[in-house]
PDB file of N, CA and C in Angstrom:
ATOM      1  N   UNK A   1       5.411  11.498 -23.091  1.00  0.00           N
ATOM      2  CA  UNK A   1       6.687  12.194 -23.134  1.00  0.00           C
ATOM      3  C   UNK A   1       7.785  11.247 -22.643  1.00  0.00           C
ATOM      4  N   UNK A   2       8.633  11.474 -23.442  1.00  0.00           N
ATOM      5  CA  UNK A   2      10.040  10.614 -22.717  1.00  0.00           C
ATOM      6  C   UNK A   2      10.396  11.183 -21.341  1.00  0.00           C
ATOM      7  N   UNK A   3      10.606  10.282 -20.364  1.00  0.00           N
ATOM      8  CA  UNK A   3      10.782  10.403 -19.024  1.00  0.00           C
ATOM      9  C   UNK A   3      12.279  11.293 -18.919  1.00  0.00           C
ATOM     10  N   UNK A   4      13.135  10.920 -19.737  1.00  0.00           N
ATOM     11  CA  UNK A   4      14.986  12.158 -20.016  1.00  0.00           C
ATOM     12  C   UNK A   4      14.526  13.283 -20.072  1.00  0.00           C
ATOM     13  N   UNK A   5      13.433  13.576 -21.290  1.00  0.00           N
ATOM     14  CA  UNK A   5      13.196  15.060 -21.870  1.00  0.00           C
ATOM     15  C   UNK A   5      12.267  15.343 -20.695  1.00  0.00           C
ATOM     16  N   UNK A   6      11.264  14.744 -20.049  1.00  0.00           N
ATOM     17  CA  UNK A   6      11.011  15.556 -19.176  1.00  0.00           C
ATOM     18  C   UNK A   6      11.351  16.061 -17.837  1.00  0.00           C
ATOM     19  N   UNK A   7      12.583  15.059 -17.181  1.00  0.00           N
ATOM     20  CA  UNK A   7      13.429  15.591 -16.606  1.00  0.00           C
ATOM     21  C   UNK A   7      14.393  16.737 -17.187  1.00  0.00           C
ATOM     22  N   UNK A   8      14.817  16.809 -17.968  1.00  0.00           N
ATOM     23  CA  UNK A   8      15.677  17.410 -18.860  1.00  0.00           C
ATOM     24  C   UNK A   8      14.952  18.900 -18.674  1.00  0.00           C
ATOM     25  N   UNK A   9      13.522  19.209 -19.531  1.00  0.00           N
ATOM     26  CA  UNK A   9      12.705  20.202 -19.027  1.00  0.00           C
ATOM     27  C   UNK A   9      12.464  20.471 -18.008  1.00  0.00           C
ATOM     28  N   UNK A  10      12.045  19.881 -16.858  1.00  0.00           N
ATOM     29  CA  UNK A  10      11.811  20.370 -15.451  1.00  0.00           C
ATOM     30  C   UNK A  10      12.862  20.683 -15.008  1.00  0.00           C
ATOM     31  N   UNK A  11      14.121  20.690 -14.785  1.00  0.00           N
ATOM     32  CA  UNK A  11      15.407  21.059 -14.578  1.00  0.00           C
ATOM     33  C   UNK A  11      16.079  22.474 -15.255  1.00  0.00           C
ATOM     34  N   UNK A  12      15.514  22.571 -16.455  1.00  0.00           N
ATOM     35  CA  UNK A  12      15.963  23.449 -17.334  1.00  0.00           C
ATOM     36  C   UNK A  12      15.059  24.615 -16.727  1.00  0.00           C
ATOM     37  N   UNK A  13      13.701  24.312 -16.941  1.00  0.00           N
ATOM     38  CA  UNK A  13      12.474  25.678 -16.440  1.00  0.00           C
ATOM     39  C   UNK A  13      13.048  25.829 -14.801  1.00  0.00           C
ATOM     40  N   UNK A  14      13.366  25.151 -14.058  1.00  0.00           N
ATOM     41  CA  UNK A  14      14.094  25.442 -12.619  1.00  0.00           C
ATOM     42  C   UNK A  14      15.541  25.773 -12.239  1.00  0.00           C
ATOM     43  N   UNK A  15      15.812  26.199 -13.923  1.00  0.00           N
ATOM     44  CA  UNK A  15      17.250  26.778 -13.836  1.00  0.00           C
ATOM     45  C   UNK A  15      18.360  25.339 -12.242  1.00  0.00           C
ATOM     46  N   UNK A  16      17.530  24.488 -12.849  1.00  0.00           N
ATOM     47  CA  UNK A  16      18.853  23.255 -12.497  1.00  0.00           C
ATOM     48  C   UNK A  16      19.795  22.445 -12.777  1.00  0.00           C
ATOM     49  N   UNK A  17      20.555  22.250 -12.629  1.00  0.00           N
ATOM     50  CA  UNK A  17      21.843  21.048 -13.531  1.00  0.00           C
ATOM     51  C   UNK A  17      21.595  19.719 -12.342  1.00  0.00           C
ATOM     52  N   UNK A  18      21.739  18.510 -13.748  1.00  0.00           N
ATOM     53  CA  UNK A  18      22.272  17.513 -12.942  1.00  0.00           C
ATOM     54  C   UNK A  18      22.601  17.421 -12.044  1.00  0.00           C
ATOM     55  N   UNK A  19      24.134  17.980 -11.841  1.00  0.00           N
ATOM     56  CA  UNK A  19      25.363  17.975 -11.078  1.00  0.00           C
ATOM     57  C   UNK A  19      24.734  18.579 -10.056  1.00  0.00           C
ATOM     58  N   UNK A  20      23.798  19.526  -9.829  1.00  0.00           N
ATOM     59  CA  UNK A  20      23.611  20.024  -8.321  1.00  0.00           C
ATOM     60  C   UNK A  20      22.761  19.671  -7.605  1.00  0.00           C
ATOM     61  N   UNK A  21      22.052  18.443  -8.111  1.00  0.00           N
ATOM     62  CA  UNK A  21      21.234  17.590  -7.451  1.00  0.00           C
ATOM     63  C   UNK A  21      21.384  16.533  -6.465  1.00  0.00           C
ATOM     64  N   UNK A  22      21.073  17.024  -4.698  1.00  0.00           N
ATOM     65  CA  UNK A  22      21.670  16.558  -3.923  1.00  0.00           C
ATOM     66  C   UNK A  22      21.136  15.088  -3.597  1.00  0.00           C
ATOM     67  N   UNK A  23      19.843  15.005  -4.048  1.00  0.00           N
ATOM     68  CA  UNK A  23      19.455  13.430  -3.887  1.00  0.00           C
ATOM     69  C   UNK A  23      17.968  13.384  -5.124  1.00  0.00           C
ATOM     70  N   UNK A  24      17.271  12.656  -5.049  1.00  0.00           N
ATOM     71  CA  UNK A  24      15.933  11.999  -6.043  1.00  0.00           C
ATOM     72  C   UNK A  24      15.235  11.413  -5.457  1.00  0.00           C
ATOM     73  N   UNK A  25      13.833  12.036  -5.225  1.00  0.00           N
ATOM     74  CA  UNK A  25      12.566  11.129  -5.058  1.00  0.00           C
ATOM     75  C   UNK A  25      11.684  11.041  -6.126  1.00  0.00           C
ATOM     76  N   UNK A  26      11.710  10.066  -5.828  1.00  0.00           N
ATOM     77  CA  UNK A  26      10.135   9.179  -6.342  1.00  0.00           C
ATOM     78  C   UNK A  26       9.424   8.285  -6.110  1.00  0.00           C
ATOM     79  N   UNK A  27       8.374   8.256  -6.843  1.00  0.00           N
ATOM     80  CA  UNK A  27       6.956   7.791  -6.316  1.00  0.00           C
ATOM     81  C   UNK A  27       7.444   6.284  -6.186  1.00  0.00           C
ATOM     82  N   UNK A  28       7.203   5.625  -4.607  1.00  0.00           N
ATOM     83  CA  UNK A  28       7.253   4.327  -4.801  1.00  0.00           C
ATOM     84  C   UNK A  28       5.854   3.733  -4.815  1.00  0.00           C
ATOM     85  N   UNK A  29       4.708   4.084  -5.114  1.00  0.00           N
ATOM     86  CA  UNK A  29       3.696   3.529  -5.665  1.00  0.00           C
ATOM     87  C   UNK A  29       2.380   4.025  -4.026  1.00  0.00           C
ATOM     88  N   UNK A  30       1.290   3.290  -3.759  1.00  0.00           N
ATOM     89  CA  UNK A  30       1.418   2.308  -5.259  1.00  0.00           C
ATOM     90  C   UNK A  30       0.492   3.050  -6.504  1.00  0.00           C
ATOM     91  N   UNK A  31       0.646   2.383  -7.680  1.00  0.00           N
ATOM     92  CA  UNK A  31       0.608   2.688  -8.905  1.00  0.00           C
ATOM     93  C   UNK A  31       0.231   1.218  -9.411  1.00  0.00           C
ATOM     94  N   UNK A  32       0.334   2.290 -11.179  1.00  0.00           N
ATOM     95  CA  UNK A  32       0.507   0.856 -12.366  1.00  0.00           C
ATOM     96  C   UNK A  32       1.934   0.429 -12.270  1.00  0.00           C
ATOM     97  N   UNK A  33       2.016  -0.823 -12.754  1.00  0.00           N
ATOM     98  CA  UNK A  33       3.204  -1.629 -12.722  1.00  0.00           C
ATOM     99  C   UNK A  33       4.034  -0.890 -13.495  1.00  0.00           C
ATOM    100  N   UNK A  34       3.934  -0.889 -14.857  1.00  0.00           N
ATOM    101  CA  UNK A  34       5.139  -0.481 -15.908  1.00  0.00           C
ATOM    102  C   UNK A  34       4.830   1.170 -15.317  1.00  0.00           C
ATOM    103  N   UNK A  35       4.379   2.355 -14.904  1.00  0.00           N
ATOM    104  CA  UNK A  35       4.675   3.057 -14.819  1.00  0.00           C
ATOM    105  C   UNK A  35       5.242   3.602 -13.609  1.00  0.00           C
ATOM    106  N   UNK A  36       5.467   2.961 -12.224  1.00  0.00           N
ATOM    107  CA  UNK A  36       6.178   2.611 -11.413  1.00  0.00           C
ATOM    108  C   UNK A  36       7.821   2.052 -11.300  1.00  0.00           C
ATOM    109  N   UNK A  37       7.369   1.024 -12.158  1.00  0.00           N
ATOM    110  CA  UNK A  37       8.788   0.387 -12.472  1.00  0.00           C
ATOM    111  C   UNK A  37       9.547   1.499 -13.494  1.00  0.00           C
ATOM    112  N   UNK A  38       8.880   1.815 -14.330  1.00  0.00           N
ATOM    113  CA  UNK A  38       9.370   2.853 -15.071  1.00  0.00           C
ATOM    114  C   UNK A  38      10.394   4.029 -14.487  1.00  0.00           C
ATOM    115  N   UNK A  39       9.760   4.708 -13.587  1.00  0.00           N
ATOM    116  CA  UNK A  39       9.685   5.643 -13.221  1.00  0.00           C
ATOM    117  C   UNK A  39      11.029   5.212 -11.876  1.00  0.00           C
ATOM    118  N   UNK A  40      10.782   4.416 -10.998  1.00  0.00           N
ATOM    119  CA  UNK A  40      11.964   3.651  -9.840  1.00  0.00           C
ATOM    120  C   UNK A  40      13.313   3.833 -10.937  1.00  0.00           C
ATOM    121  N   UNK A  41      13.135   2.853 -12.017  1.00  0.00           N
ATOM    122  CA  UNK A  41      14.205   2.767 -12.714  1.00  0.00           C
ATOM    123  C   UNK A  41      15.193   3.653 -13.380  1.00  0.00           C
ATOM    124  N   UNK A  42      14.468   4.645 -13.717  1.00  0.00           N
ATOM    125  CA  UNK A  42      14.825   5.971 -13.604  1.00  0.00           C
ATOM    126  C   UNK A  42      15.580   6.627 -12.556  1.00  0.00           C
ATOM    127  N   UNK A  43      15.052   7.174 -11.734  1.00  0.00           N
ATOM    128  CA  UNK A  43      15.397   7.256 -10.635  1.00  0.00           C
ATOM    129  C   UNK A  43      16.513   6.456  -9.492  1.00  0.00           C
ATOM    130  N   UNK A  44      16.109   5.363  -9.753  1.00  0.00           N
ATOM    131  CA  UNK A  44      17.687   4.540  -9.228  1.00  0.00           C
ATOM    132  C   UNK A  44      18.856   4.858 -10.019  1.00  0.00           C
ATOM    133  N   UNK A  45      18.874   4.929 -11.335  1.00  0.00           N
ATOM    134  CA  UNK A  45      20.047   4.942 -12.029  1.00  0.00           C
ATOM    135  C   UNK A  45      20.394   6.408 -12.277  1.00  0.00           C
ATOM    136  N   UNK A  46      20.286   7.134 -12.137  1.00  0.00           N
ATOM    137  CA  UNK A  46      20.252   8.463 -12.030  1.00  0.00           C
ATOM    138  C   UNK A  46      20.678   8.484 -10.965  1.00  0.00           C
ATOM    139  N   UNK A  47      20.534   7.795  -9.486  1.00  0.00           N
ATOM    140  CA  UNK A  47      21.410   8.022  -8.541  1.00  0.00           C
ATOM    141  C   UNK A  47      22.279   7.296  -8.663  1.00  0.00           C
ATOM    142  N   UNK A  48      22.334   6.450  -9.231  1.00  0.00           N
ATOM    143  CA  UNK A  48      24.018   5.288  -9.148  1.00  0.00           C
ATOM    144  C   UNK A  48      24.787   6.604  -9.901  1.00  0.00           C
ATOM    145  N   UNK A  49      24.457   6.734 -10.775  1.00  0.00           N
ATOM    146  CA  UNK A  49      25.222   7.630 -12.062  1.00  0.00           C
ATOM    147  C   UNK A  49      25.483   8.879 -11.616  1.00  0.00           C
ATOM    148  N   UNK A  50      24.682   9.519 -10.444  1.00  0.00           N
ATOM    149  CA  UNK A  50      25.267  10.622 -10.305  1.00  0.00           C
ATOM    150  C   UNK A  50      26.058  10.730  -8.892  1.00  0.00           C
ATOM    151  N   UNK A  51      26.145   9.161  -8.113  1.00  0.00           N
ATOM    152  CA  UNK A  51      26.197   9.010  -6.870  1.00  0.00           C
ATOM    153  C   UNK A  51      25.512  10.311  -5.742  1.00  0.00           C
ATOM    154  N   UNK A  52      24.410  10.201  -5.680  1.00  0.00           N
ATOM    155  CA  UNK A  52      23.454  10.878  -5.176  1.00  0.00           C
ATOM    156  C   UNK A  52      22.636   9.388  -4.429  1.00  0.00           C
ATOM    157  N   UNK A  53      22.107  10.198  -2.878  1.00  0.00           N
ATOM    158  CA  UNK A  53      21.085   9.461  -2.440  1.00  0.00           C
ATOM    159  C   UNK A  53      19.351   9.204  -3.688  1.00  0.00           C
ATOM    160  N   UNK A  54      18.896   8.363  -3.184  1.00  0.00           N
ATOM    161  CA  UNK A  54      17.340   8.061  -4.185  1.00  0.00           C
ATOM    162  C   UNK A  54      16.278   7.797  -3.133  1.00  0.00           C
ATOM    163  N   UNK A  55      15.260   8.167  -2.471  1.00  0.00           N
ATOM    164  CA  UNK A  55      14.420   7.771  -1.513  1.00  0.00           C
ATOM    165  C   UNK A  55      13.248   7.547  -2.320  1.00  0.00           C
ATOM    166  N   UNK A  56      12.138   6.774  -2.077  1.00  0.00           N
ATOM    167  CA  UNK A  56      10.992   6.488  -2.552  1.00  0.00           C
ATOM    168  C   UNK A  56       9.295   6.527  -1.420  1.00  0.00           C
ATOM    169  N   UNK A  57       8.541   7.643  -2.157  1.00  0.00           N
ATOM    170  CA  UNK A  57       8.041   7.754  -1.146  1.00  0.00           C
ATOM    171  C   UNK A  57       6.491   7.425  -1.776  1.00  0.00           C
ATOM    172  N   UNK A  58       5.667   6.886  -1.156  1.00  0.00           N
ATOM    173  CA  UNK A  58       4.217   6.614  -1.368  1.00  0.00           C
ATOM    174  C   UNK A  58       3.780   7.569  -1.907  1.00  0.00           C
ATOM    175  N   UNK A  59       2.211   7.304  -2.904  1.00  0.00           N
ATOM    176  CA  UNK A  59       1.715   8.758  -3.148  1.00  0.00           C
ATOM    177  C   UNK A  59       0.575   8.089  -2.048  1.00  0.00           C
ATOM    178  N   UNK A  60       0.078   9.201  -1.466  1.00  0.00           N
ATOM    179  CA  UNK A  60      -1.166   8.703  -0.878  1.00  0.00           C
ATOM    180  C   UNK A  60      -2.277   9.551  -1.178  1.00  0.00           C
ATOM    181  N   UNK A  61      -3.354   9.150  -1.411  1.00  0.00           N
ATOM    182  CA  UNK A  61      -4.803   9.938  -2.752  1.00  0.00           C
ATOM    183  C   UNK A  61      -4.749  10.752  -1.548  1.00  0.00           C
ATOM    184  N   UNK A  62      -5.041  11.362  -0.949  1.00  0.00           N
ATOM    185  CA  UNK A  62      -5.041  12.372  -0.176  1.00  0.00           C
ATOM    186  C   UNK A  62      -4.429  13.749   0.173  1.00  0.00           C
ATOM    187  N   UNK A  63      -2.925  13.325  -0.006  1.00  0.00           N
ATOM    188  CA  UNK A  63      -1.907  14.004   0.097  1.00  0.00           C
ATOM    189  C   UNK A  63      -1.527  14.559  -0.957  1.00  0.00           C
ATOM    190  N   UNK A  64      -1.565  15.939  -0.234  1.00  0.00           N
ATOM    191  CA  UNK A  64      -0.689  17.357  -1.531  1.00  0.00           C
ATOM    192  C   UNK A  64       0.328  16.624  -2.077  1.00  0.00           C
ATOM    193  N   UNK A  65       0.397  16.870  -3.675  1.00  0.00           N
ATOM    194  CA  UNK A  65       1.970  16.574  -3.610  1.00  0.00           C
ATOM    195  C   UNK A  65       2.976  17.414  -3.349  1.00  0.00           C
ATOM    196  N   UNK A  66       2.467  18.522  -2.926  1.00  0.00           N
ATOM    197  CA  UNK A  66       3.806  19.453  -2.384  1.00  0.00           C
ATOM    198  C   UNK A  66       4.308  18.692  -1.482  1.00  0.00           C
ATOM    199  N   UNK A  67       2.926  17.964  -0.185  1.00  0.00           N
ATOM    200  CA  UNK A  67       3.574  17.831   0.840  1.00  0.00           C
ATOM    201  C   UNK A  67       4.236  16.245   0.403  1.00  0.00           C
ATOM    202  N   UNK A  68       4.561  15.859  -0.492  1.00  0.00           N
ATOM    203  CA  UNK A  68       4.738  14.428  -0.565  1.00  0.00           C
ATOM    204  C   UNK A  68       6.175  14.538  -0.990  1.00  0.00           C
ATOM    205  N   UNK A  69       6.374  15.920  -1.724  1.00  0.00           N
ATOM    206  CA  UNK A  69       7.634  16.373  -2.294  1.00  0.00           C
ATOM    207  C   UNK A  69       8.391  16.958  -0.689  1.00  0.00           C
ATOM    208  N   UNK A  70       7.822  17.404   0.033  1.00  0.00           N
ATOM    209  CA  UNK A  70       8.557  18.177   0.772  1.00  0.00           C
ATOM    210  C   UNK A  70       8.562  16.695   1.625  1.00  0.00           C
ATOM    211  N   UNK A  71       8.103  15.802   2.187  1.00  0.00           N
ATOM    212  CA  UNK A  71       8.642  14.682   3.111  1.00  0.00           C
ATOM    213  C   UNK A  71       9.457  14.043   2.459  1.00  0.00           C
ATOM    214  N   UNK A  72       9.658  14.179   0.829  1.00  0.00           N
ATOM    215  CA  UNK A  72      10.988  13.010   0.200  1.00  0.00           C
ATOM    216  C   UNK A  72      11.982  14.136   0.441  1.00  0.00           C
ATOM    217  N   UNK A  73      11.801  14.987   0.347  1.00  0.00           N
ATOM    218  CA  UNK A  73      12.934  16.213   0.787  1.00  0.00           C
ATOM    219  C   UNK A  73      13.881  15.647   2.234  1.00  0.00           C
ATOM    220  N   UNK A  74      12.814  15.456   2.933  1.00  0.00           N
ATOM    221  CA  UNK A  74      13.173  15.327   4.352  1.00  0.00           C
ATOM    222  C   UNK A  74      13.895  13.982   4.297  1.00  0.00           C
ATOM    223  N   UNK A  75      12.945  12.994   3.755  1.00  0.00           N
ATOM    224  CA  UNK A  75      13.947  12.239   3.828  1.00  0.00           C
ATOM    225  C   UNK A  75      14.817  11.683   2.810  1.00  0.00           C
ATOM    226  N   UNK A  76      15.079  11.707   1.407  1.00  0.00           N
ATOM    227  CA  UNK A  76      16.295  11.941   1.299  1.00  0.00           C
ATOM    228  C   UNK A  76      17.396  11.845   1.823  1.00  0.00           C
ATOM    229  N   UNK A  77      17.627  12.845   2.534  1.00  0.00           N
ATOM    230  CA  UNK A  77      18.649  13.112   3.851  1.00  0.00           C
ATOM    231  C   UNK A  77      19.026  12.040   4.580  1.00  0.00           C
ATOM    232  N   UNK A  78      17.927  11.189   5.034  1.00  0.00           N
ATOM    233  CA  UNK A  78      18.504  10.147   5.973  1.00  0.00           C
ATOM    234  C   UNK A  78      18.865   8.781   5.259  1.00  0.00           C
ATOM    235  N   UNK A  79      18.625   8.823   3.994  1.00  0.00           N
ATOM    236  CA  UNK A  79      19.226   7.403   3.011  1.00  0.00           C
ATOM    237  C   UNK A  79      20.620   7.519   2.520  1.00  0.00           C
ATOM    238  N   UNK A  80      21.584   6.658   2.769  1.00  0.00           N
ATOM    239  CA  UNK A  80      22.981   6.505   2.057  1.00  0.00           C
ATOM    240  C   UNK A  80      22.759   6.465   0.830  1.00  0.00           C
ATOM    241  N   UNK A  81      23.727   7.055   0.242  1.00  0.00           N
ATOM    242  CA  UNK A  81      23.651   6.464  -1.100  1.00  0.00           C
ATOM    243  C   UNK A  81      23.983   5.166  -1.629  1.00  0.00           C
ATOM    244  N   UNK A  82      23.911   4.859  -2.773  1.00  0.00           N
ATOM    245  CA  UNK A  82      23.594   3.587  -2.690  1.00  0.00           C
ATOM    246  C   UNK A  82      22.235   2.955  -2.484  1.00  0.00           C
ATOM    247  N   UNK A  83      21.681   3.335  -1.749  1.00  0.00           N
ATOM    248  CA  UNK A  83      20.098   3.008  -1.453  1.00  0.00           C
ATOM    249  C   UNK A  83      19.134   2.450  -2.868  1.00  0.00           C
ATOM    250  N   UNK A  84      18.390   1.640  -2.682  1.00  0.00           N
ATOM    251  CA  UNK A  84      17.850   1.527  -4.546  1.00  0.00           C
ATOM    252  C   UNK A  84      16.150   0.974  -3.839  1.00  0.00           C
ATOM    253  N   UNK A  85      15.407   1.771  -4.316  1.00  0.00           N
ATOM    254  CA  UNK A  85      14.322   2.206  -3.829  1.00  0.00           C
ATOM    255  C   UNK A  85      13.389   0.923  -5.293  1.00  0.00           C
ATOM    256  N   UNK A  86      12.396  -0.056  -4.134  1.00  0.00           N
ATOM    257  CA  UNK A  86      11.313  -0.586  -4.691  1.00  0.00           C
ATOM    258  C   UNK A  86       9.961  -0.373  -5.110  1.00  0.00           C
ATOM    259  N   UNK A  87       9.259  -0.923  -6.036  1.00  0.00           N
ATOM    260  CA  UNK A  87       8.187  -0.105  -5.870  1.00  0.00           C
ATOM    261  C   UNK A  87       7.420  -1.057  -5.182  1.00  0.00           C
ATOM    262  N   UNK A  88       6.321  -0.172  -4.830  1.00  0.00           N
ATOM    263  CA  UNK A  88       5.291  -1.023  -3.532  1.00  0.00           C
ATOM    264  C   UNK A  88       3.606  -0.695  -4.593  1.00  0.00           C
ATOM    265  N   UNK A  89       3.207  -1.709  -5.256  1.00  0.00           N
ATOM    266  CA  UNK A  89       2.399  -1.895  -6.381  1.00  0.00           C
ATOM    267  C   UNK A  89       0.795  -1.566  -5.614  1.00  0.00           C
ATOM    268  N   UNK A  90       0.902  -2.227  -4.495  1.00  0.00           N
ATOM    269  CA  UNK A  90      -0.695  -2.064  -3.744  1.00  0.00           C
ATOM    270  C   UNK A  90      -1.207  -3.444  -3.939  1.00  0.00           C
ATOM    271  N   UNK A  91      -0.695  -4.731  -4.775  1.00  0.00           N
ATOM    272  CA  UNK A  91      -1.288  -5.638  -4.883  1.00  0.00           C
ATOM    273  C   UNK A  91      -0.312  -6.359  -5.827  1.00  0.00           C
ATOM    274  N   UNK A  92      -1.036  -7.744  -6.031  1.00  0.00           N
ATOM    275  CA  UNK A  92       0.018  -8.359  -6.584  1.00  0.00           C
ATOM    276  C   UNK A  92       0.240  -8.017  -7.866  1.00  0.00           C
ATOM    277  N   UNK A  93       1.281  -7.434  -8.637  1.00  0.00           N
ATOM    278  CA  UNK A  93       1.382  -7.469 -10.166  1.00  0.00           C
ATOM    279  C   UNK A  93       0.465  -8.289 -11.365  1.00  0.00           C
ATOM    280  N   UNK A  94      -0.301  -7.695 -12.052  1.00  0.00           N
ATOM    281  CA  UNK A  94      -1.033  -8.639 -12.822  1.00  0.00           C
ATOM    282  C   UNK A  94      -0.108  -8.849 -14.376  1.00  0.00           C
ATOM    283  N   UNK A  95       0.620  -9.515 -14.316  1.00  0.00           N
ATOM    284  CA  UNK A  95       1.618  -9.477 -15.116  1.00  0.00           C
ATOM    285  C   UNK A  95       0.653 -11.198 -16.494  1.00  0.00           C
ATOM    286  N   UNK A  96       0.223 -10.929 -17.571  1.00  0.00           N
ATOM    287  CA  UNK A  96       0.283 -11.820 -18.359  1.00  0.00           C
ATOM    288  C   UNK A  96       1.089 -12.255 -19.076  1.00  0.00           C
ATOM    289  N   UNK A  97       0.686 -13.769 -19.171  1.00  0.00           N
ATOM    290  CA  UNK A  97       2.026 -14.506 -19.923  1.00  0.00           C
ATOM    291  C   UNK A  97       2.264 -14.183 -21.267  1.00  0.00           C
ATOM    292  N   UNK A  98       3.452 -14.309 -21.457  1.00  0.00           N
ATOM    293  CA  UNK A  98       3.835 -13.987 -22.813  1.00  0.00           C
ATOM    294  C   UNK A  98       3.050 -15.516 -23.982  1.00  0.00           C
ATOM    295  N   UNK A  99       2.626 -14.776 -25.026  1.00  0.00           N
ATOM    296  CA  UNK A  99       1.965 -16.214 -26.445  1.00  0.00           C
ATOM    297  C   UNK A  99       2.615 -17.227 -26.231  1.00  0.00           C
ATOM    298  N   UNK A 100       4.281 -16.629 -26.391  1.00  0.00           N
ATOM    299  CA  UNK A 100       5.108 -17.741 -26.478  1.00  0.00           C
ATOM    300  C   UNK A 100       4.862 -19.320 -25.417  1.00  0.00           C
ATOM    301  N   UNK A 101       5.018 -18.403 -24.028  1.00  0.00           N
ATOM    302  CA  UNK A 101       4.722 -19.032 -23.094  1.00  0.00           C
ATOM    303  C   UNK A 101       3.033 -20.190 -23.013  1.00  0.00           C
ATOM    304  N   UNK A 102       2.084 -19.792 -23.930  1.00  0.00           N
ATOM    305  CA  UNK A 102       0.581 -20.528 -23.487  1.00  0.00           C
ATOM    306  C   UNK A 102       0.688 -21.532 -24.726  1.00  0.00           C
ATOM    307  N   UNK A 103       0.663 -22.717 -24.336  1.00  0.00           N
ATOM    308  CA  UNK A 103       0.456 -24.219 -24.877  1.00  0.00           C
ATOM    309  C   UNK A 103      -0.695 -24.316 -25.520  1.00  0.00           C
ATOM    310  N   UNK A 104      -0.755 -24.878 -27.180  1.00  0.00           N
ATOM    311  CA  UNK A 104      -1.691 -24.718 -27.383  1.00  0.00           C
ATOM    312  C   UNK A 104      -2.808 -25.264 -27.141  1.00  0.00           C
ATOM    313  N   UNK A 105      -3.262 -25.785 -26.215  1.00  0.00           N
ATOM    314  CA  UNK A 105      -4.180 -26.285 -25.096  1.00  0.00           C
ATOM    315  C   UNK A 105      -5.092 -25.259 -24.041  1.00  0.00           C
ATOM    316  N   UNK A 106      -4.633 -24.020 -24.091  1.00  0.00           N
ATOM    317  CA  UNK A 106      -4.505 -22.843 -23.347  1.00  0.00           C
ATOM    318  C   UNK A 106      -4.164 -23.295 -21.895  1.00  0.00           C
ATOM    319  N   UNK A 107      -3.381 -23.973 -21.600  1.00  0.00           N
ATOM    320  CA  UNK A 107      -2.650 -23.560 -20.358  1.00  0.00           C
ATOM    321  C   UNK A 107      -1.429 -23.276 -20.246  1.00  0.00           C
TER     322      UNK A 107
END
């Protein structure tokens, strides 16, 4: 699903607008890369754009996500806006090189 439309839907079924959204959390990992980064990126710009705080909070395998929703709740609150939330991967990015990039030698 497109990440708009499903904000777009979760907002709509919670009878919410944009505009009355006092800040944004999300998952700062860790996670997969592109769906992390994905997801931050989102979320940061959505707060530049709506000048709203953005906090980023761990998922941890353990933890409800109610309760993971209700501590970005909490904090929220204590981030300025402006704030632009990283993601925290769990390890180093396994990012491969682009074709372009490998010599045909393979290195």
């Amino acid at each position: 699903m497109d990440p708009l439309k499903g904000i777009q839907q979760g907002l709509k079924e919670n009878g919410v607008t944009l505009e009355s959204l006092k800040g944004i959390v999300v998952n700062s990992g860790p996670g997969a890369f592109s769906a992390l980064r994905s997801g931050i990126v989102v979320g940061n710009t959505l707060s530049f754009g709506l000048g709203i705080p953005v906090v980023g909070i761990p998922m941890i395998e353990d933890r409800p996500v109610a309760q993971t929703v209700a501590l970005g709740i909490i904090e929220v609150k204590k981030v300025p806006v402006g704030n632009v939330v990283t993601p925290e991967y769990g390890r180093e990015p396994n990012i491969s090189l682009s074709k372009k990039m490998i010599t045909p030698n393979g290195q």
